[in-house]
Protein backbone atom coordinates (compact mmCIF):
# COMPACT_ATOMS: atom_id res chain seq x y z
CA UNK A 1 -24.86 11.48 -62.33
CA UNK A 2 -24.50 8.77 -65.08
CA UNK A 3 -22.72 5.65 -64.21
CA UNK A 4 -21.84 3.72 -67.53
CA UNK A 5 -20.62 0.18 -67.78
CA UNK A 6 -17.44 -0.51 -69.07
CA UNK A 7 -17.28 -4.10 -68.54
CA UNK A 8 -20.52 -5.25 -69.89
CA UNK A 9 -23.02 -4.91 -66.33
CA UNK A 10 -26.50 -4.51 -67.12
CA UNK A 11 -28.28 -1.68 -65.50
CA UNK A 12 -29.71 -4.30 -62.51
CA UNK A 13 -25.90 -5.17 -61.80
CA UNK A 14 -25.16 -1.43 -61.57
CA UNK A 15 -28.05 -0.53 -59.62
CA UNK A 16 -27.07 -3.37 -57.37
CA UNK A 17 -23.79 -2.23 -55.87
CA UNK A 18 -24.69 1.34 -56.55
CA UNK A 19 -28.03 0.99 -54.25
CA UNK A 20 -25.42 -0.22 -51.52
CA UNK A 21 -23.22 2.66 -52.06
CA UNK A 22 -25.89 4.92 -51.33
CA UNK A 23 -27.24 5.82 -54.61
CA UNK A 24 -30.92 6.99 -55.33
CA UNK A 25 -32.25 5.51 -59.10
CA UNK A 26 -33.41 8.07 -60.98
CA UNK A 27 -33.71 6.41 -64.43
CA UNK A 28 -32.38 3.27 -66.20
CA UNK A 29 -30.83 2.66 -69.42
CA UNK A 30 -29.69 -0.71 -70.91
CA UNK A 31 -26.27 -0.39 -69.41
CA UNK A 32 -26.52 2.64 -67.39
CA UNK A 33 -27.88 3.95 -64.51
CA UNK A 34 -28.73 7.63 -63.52
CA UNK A 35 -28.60 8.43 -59.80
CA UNK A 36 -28.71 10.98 -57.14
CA UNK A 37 -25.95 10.04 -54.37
CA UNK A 38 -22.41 10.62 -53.09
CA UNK A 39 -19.88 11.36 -56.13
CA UNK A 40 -16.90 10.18 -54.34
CA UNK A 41 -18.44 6.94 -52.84
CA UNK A 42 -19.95 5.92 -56.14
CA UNK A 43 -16.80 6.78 -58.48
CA UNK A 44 -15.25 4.13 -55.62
CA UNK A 45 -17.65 1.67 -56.41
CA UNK A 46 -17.63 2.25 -60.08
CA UNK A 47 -13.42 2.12 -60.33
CA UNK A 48 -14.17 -2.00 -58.27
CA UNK A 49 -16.76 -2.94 -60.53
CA UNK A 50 -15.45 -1.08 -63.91
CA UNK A 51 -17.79 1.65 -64.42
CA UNK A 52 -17.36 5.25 -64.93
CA UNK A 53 -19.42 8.01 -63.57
CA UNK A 54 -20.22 10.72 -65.59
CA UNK A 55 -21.70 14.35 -64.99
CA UNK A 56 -25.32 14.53 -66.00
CA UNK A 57 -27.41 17.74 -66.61
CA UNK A 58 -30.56 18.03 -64.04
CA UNK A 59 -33.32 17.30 -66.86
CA UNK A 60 -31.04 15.19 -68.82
CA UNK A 61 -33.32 12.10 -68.11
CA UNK A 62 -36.75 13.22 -68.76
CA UNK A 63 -39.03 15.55 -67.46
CA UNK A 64 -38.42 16.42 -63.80
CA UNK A 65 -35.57 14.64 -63.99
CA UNK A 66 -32.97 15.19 -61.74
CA UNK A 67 -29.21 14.01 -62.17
């Protein structure tokens, strides 16, 4: 999964709150963050801190990439 900023977080700010929802990192972008982790906790987190989560192919972030 993809979560995007919508209120201007960098990728560290995302990563924070989305590390303490349970989120794995699997690549960063300037204001997103791709993960491995529980849809429904992190669309929670991402409503609170205005981000959206968005559906990303396995691959979609590199080589071995998984999403």
């Amino acid at each position: 999964m993809t979560i995007v900023s919508l209120s201007g977080q960098s990728a560290d700010e995302i990563a924070g709150w989305a590390v303490e929802s349970g989120a794995v990192m699997v690549a960063i972008g300037p204001h997103s963050l791709t993960v491995e982790g529980s849809r429904a906790v992190l669309v929670a987190g991402a409503l609170r801190h205005g981000g959206l989560v968005l559906a990303a192919r396995p691959g979609a972030c590199g080589e071995g990439g998984r999403a």
